[in-house]
N, C-alpha and C. Protein backbone atom coordinates (compact mmCIF):
# COMPACT_ATOMS: atom_id res chain seq x y z
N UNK A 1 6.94 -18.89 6.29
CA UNK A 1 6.10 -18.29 7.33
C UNK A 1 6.38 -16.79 7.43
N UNK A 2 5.37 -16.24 7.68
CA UNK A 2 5.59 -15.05 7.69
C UNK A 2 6.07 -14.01 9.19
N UNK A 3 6.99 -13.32 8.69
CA UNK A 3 7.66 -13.07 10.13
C UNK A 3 7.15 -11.27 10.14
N UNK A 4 6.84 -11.30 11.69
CA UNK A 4 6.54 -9.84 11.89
C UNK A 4 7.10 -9.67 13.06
N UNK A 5 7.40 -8.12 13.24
CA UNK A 5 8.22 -7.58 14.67
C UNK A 5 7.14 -6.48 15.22
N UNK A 6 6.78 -6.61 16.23
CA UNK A 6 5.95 -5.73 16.71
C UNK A 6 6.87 -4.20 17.69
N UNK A 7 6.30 -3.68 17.62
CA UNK A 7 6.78 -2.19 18.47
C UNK A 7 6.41 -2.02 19.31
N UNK A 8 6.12 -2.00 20.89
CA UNK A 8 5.28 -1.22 21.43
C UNK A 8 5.84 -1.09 22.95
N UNK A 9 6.00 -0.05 23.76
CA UNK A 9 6.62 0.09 24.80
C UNK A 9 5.39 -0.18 25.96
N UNK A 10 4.36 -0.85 25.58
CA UNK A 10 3.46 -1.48 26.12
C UNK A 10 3.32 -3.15 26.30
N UNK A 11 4.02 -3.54 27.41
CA UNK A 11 4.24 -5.29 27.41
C UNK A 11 3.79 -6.24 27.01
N UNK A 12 2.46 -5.73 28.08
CA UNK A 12 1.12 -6.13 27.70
C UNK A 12 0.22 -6.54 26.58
N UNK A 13 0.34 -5.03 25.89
CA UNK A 13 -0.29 -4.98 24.29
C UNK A 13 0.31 -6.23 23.51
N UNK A 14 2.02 -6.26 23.50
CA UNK A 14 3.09 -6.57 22.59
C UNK A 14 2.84 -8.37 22.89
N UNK A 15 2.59 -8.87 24.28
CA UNK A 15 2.73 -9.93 24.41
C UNK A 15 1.21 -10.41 24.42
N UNK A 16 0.14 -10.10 23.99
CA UNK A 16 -0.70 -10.45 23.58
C UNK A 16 -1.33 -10.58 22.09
N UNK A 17 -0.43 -9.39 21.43
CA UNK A 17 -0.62 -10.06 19.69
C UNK A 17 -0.07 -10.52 19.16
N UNK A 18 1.11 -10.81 20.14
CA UNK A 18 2.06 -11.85 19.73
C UNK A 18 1.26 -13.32 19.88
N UNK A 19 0.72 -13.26 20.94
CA UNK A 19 -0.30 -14.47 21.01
C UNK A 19 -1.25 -15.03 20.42
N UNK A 20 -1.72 -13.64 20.15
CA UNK A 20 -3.04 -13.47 19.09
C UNK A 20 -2.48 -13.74 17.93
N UNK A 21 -1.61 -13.17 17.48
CA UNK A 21 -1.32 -13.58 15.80
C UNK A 21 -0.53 -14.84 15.86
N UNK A 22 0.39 -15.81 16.57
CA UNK A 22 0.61 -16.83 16.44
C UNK A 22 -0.38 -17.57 16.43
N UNK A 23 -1.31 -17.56 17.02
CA UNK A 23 -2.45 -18.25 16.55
C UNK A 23 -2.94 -18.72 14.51
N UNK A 24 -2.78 -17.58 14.44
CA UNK A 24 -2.40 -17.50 12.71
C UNK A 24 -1.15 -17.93 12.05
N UNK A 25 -0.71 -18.37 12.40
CA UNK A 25 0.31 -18.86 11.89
C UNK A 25 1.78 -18.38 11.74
N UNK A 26 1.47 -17.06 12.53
CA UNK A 26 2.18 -15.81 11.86
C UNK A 26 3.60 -16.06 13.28
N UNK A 27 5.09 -15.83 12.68
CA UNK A 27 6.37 -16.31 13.85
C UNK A 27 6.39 -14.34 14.10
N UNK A 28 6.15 -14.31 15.23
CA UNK A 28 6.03 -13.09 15.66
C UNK A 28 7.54 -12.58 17.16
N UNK A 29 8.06 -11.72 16.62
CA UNK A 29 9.38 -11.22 17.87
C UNK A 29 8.93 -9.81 18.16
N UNK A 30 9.13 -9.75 19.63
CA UNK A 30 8.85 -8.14 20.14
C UNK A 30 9.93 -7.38 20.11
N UNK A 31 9.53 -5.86 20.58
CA UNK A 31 10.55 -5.05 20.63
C UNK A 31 9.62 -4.06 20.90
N UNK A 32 10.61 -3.56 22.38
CA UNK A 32 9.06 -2.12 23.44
C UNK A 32 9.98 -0.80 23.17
N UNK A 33 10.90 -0.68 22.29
CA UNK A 33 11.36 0.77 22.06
C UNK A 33 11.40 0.63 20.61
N UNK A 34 11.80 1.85 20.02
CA UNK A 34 12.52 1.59 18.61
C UNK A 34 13.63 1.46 18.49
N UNK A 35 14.82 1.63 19.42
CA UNK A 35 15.58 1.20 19.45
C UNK A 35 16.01 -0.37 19.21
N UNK A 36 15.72 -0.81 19.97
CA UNK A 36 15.62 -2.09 20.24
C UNK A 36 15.33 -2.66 18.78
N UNK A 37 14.17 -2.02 18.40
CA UNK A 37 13.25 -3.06 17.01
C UNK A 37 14.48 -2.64 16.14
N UNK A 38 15.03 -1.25 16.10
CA UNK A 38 15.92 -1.25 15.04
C UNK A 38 17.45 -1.95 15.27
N UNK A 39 17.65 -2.33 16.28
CA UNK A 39 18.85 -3.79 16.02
C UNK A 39 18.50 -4.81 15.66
N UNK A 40 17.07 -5.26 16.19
CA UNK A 40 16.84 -6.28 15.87
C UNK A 40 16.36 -6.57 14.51
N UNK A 41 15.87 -5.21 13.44
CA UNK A 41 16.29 -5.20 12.01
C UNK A 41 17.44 -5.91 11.16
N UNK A 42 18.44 -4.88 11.96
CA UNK A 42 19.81 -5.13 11.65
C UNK A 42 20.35 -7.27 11.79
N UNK A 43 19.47 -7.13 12.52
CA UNK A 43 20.17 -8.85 13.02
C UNK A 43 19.57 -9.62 11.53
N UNK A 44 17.90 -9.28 11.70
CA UNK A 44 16.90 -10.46 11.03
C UNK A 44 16.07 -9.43 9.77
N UNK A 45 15.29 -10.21 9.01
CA UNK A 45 14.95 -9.50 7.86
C UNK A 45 13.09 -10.12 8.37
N UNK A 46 12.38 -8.97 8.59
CA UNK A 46 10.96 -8.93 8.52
C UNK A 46 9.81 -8.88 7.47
N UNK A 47 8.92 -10.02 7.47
CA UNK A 47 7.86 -9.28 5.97
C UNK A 47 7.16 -8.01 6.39
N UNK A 48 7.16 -7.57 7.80
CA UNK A 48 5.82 -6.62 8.65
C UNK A 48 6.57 -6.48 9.82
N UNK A 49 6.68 -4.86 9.93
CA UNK A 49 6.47 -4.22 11.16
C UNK A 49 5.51 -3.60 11.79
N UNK A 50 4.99 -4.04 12.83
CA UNK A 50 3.70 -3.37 13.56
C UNK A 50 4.15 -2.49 14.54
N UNK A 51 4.28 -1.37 14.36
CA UNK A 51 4.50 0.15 15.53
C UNK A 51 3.67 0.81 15.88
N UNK A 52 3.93 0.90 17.32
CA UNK A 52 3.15 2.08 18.12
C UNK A 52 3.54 3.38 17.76
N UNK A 53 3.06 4.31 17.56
CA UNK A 53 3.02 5.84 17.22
C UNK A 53 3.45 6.39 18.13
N UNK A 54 3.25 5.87 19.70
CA UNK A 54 4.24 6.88 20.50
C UNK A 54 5.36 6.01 21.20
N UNK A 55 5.69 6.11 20.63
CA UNK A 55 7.05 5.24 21.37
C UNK A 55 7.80 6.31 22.02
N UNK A 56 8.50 5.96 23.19
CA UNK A 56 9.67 6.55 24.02
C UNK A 56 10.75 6.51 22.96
N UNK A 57 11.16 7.76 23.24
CA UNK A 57 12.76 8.60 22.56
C UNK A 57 12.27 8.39 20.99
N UNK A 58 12.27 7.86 19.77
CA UNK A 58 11.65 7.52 18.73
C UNK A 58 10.61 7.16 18.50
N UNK A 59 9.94 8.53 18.02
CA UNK A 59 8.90 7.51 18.06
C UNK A 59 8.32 6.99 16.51
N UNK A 60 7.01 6.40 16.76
CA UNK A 60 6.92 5.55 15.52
C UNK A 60 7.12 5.95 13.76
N UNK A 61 6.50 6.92 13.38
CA UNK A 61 6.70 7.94 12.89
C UNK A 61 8.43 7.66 12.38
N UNK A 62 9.25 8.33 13.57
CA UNK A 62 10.46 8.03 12.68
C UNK A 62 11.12 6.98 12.30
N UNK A 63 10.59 5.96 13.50
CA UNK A 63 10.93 4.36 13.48
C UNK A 63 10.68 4.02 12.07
N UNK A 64 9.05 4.11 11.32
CA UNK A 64 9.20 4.31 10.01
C UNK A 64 9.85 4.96 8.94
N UNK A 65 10.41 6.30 9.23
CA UNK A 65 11.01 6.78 8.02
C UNK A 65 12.29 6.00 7.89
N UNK A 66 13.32 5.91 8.81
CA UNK A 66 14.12 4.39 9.02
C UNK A 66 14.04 3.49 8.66
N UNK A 67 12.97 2.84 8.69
CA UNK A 67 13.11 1.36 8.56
C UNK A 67 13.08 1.32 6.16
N UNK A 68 12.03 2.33 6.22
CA UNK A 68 11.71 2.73 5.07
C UNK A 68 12.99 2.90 4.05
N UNK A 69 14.26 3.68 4.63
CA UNK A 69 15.50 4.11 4.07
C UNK A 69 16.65 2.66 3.82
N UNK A 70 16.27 2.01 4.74
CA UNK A 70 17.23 0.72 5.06
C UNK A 70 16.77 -0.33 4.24
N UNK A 71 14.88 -0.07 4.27
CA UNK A 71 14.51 -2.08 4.18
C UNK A 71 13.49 -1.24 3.32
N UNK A 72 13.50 -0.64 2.09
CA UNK A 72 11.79 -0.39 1.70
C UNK A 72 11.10 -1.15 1.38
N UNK A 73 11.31 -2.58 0.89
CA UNK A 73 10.31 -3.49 1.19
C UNK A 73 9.42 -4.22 2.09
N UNK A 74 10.37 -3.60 3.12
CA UNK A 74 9.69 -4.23 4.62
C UNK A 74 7.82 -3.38 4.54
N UNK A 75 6.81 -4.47 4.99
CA UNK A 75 5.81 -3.71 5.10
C UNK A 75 5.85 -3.35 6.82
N UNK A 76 5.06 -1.95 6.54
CA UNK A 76 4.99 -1.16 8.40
C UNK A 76 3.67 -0.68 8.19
N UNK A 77 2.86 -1.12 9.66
CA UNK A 77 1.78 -1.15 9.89
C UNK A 77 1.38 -0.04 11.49
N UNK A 78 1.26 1.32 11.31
CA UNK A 78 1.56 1.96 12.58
C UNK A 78 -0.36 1.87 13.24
N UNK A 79 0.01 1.46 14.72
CA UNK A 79 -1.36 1.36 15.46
C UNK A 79 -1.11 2.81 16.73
N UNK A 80 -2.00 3.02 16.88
CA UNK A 80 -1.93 3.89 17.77
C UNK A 80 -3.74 4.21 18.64
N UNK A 81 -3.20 4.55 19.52
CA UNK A 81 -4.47 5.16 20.65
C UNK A 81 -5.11 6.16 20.33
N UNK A 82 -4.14 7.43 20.02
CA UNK A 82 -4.35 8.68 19.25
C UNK A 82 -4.55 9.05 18.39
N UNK A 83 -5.27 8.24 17.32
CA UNK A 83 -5.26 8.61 15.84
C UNK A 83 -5.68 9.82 15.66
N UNK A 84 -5.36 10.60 14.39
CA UNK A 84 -5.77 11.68 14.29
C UNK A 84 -5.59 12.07 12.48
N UNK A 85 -6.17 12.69 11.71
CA UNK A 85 -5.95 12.94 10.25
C UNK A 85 -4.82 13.07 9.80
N UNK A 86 -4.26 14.04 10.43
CA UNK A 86 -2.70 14.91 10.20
C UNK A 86 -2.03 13.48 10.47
N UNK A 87 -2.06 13.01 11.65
CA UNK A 87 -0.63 11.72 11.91
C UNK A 87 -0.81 10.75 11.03
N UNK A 88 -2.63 10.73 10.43
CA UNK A 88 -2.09 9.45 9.47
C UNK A 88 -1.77 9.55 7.76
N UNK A 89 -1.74 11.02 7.73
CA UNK A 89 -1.80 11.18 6.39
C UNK A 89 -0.29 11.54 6.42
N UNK A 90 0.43 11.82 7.39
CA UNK A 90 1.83 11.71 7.51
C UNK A 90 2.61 10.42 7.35
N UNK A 91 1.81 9.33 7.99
CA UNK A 91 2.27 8.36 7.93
C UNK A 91 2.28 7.53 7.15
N UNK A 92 1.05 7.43 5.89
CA UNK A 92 0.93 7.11 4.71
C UNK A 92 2.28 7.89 3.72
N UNK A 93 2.00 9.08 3.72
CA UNK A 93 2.97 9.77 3.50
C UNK A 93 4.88 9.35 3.51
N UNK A 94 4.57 8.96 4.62
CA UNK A 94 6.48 7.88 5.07
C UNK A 94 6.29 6.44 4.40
N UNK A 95 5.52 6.13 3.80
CA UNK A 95 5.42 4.90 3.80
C UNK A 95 4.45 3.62 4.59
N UNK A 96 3.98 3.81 5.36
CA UNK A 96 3.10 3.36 6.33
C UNK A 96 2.12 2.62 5.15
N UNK A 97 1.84 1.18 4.98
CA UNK A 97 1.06 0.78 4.68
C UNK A 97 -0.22 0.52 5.04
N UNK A 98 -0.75 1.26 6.27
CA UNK A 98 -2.06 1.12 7.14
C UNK A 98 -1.68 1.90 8.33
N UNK A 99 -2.83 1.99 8.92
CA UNK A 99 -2.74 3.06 10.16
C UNK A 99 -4.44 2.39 10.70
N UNK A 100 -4.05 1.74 12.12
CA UNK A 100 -5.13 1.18 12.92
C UNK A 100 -5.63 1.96 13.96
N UNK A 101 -6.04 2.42 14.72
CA UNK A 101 -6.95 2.86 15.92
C UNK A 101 -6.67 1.80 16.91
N UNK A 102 -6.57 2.16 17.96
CA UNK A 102 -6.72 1.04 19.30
C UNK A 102 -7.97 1.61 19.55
N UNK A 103 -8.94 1.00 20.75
CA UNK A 103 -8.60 -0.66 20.84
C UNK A 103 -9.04 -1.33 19.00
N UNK A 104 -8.64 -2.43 18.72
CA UNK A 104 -8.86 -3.10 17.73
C UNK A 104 -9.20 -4.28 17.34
N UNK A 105 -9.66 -4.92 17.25
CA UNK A 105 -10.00 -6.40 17.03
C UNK A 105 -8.54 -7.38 16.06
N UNK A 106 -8.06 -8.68 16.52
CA UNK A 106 -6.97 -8.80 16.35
C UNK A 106 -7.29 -9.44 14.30
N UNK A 107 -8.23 -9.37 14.78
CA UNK A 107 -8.69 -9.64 13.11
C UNK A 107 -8.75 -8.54 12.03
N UNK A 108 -8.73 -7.58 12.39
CA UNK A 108 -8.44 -6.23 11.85
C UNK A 108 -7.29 -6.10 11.33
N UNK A 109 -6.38 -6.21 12.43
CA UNK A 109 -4.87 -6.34 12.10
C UNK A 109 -4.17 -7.51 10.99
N UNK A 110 -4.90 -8.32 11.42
CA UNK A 110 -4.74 -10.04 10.29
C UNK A 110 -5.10 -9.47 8.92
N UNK A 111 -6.14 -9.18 8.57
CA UNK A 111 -6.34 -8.32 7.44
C UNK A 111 -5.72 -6.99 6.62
N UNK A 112 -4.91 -6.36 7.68
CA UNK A 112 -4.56 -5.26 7.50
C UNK A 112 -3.30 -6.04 7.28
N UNK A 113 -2.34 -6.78 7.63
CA UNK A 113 -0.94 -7.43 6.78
C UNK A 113 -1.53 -8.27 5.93
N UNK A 114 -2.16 -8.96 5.86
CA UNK A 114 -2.50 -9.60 4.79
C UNK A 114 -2.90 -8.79 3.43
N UNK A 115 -3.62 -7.73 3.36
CA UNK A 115 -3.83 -6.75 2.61
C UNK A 115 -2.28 -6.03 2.33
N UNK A 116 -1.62 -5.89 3.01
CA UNK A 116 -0.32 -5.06 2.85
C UNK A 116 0.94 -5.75 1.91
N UNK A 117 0.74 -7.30 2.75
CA UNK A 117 1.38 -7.84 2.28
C UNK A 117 1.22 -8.24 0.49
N UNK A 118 -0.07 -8.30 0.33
CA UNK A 118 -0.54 -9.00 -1.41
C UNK A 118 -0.16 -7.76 -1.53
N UNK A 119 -0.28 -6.39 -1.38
CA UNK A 119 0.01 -5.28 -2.20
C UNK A 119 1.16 -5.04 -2.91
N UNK A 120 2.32 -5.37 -1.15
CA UNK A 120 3.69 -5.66 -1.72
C UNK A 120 3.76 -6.17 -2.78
N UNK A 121 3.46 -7.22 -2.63
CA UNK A 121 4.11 -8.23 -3.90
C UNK A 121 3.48 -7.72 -5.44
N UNK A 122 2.48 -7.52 -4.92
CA UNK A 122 2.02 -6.80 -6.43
C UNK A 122 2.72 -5.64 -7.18
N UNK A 123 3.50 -4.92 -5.74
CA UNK A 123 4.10 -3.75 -6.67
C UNK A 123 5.72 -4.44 -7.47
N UNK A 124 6.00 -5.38 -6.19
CA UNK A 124 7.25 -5.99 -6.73
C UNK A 124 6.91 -6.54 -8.29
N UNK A 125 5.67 -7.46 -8.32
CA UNK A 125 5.89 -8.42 -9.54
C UNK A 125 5.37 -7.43 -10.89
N UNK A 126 4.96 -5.89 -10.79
CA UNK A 126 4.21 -4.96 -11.53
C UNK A 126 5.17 -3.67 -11.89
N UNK A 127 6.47 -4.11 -11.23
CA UNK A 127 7.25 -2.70 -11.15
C UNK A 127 7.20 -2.00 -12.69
N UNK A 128 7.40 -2.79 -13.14
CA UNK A 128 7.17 -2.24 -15.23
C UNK A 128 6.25 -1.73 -15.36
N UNK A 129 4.96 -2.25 -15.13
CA UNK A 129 3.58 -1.21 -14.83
C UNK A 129 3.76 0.37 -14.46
N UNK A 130 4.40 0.15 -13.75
CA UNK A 130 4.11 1.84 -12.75
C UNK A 130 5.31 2.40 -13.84
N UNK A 131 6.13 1.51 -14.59
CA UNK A 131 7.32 2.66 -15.05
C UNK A 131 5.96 2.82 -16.50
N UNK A 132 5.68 2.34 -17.12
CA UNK A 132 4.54 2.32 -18.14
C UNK A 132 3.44 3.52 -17.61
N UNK A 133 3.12 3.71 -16.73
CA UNK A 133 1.65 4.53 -16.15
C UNK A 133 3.11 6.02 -15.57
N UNK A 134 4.13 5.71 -15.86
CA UNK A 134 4.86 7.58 -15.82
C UNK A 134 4.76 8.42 -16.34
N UNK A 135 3.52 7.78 -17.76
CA UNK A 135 2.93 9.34 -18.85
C UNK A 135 2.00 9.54 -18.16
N UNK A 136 1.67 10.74 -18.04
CA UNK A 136 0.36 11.42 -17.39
C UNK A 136 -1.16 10.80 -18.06
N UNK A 137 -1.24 10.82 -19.24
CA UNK A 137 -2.20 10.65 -20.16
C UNK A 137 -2.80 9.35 -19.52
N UNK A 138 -1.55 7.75 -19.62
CA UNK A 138 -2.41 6.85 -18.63
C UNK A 138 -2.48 6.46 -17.69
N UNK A 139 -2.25 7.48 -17.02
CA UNK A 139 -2.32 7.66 -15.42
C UNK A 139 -4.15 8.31 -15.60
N UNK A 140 -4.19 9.21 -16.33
CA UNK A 140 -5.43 10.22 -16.46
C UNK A 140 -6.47 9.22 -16.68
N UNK A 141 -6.22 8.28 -17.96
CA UNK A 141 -7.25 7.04 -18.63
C UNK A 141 -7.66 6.32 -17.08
N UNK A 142 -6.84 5.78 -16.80
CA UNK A 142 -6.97 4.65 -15.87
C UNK A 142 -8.01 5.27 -14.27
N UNK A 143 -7.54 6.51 -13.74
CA UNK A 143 -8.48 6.89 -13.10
C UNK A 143 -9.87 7.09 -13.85
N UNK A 144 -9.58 8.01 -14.58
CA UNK A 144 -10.85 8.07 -15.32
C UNK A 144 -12.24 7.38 -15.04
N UNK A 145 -11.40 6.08 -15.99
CA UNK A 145 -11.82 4.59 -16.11
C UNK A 145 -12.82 3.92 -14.76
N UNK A 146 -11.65 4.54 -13.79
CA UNK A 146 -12.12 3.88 -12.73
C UNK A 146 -13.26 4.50 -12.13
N UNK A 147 -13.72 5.24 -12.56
CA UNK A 147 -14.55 6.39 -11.82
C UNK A 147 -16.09 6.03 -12.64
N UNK A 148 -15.55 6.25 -13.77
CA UNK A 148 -16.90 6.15 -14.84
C UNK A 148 -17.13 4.59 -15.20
N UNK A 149 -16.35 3.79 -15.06
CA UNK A 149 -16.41 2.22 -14.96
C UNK A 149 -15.88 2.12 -16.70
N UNK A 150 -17.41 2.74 -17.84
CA UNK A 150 -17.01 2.53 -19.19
C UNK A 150 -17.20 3.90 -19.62
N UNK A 151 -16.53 3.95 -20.58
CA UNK A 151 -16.51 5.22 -21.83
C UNK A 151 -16.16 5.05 -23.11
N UNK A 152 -16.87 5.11 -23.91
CA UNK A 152 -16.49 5.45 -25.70
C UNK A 152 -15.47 6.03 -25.73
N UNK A 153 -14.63 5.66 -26.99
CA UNK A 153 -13.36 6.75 -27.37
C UNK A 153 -13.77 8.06 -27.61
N UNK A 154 -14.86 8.46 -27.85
CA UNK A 154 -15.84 9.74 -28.18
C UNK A 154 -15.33 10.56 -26.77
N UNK A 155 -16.09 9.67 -25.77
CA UNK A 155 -16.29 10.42 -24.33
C UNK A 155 -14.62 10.72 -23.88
N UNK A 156 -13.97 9.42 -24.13
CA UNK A 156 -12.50 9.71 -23.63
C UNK A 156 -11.96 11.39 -24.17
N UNK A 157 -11.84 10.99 -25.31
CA UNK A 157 -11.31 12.47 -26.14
C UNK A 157 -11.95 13.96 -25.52
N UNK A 158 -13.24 13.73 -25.45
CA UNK A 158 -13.84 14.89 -24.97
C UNK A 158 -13.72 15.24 -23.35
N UNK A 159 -13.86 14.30 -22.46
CA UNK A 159 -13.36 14.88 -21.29
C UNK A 159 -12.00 15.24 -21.02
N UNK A 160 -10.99 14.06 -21.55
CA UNK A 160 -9.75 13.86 -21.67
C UNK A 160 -8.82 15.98 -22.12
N UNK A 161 -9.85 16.35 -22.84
CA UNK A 161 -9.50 17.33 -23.77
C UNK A 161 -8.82 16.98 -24.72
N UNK A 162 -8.27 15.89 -25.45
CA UNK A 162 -7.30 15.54 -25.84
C UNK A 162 -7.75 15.72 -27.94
N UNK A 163 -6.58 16.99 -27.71
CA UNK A 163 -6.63 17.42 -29.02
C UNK A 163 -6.03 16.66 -30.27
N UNK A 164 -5.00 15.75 -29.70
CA UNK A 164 -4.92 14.20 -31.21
C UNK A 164 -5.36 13.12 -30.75
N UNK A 165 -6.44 12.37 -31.30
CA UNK A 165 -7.14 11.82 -31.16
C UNK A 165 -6.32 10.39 -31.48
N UNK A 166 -5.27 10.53 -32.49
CA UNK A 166 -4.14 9.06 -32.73
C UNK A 166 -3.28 9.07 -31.95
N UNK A 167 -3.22 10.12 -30.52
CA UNK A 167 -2.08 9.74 -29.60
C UNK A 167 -2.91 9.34 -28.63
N UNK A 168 -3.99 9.58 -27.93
CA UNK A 168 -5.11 9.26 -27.49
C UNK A 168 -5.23 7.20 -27.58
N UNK A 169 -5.45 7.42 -28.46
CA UNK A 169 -5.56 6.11 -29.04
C UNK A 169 -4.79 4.85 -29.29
N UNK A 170 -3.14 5.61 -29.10
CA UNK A 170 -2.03 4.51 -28.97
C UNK A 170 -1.62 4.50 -27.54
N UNK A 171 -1.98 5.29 -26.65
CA UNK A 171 -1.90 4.83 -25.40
C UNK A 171 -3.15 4.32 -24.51
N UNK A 172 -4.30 4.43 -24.90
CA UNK A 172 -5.50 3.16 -25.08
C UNK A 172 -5.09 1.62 -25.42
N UNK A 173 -4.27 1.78 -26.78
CA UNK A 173 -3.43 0.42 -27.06
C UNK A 173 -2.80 -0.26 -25.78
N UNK A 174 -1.86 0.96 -25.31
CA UNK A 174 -0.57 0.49 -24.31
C UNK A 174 -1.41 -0.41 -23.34
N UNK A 175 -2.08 0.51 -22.64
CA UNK A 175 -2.92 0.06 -21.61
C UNK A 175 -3.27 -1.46 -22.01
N UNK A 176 -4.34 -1.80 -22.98
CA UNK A 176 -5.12 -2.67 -23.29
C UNK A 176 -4.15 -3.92 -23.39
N UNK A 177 -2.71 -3.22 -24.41
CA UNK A 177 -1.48 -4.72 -24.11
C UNK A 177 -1.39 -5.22 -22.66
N UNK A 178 -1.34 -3.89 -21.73
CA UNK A 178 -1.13 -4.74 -20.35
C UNK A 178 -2.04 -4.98 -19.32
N UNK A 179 -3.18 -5.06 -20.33
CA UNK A 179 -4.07 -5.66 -19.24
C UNK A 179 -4.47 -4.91 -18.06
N UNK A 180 -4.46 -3.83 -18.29
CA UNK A 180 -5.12 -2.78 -17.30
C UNK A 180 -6.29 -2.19 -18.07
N UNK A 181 -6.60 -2.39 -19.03
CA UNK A 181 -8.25 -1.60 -19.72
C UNK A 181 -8.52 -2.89 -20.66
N UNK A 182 -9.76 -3.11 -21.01
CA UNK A 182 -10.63 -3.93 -22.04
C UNK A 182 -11.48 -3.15 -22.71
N UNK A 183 -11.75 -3.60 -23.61
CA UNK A 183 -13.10 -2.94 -24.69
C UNK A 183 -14.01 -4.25 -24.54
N UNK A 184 -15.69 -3.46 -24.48
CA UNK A 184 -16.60 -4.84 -24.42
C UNK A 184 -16.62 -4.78 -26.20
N UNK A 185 -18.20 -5.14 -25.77
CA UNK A 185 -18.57 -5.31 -27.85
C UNK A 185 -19.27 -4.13 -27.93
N UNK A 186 -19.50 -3.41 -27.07
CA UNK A 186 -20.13 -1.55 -27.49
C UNK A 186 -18.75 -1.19 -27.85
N UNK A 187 -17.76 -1.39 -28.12
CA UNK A 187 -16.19 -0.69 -28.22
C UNK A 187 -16.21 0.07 -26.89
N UNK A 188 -16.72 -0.01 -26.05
CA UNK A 188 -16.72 0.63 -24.82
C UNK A 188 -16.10 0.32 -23.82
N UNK A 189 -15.14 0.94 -23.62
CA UNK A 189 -13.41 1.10 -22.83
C UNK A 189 -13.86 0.56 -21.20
N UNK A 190 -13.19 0.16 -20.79
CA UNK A 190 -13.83 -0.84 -19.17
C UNK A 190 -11.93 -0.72 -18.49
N UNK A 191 -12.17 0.06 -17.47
CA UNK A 191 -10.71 -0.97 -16.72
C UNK A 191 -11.12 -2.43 -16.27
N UNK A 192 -9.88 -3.13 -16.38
CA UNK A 192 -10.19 -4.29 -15.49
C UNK A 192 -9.55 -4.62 -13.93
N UNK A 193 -9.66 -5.44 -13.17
CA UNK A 193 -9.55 -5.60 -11.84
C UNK A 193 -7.89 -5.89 -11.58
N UNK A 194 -7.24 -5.52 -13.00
CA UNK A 194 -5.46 -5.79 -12.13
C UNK A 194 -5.75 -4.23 -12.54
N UNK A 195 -6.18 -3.50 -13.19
CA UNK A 195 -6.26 -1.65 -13.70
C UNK A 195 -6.74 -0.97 -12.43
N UNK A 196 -7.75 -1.65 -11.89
CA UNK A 196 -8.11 -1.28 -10.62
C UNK A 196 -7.13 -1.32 -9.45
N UNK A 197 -6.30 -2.62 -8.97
CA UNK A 197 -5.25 -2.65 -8.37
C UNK A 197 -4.25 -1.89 -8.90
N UNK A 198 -3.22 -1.31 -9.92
CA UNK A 198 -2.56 -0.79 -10.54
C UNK A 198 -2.97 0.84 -9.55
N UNK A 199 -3.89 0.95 -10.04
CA UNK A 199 -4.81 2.59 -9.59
C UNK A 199 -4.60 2.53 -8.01
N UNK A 200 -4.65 1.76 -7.50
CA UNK A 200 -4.42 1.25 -5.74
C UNK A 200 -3.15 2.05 -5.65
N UNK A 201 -2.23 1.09 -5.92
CA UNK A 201 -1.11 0.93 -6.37
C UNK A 201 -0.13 2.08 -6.26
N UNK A 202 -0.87 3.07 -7.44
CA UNK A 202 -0.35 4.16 -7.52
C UNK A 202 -0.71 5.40 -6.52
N UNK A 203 -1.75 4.86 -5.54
CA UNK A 203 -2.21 6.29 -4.90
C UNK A 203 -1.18 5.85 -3.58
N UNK A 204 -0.85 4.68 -3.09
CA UNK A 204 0.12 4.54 -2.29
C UNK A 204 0.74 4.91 -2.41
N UNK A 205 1.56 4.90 -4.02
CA UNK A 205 2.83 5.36 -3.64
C UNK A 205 3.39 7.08 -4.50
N UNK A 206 1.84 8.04 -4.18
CA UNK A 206 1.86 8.98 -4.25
C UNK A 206 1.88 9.30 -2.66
């Protein structure tokens, strides 16, 4: 079962999605400071933390860069009243796997760990992937890819700029071994839908 700790120095809020998400199945424990949530880290091991952005004395923000240093697998999900560009591109930034708006629908949130959570695991069971996509070149292919859907080795080379056309071409290979690009029967280069996740993948954890 999946265990989540919520944040919020709001009672109210805290003891109602606790309600709301047990409904789902989900074993849910509070905590209305960050303090607090961060002993109760220390005690128990969480798949999801859900934090408020303004928390008293810590606030969410750092509650994440913390939890991030200690547990980086833990997924953290920051909600807040105040959203704003800057706080959430900071917070993606720390690690923050989502950033919600209040008010919210509790189904929003169900989706938003559920989404967080398959991601996790994908980076866990893919970690070789991302060490494979540390050459620039198919990091470059794979967006590419994703943008233009298909391209000829013609088109690759020429946007690519790519002045050897046999190094070009053995990391086309790499890719294609792991199942992040296909060729149809035009020889015409296609990512496929784990290349697409991969590309996810990597903008997170830029």
């Amino acid at each position: 079962m999946t265990k989540i700790l919520i944040v919020d120095d709001d009672e109210t809020i805290c003891s109602t999605l606790k309600e709301l998400l047990e409904r789902y199945e989900f074993k849910v424990k509070l905590a209305y400071n960050a303090w607090s949530a961060l002993e109760i880290l220390q005690e128990e091991n969480f798949d999801v933390v859900v934090a408020d952005l303004l928390l008293t004395g810590m606030n969410g923000i750092d509650l994440l860069s913390t939890i991030k240093r200690t547990s980086p697998n833990t997924v953290v999900i920051i909600i807040t009243a105040y959203g704003s560009i800057p706080s959430a591109v900071e917070a993606i930034k720390k690690g923050a796997s989502d950033y919600i708006c209040k008010p919210f629908r509790v189904e929003d949130l169900v989706i938003a760990i559920k989404r967080a959570l398959a991601e996790a695991k994908s980076r866990s069971l893919n970690e070789h992937i991302f060490s494979c996509l540390s050459h620039e070149l198919r990091r470059e292919i794979l967006v590419l890819l994703t943008e233009k859907r298909s391209l000829k080795f013609s088109e690759l080379v020429k946007i690519l700029q790519v002045d050897d056309p046999p190094r070009l071409s053995f990391h086309l290979r790499v890719l294609k071994k792991m199942g992040l690009i296909t060729q149809d029967k035009s020889k015409s280069y296609r990512i496929t839908a784990f290349g697409i996740e991969a590309v996810k993948l990597l903008c997170y954890k830029s």
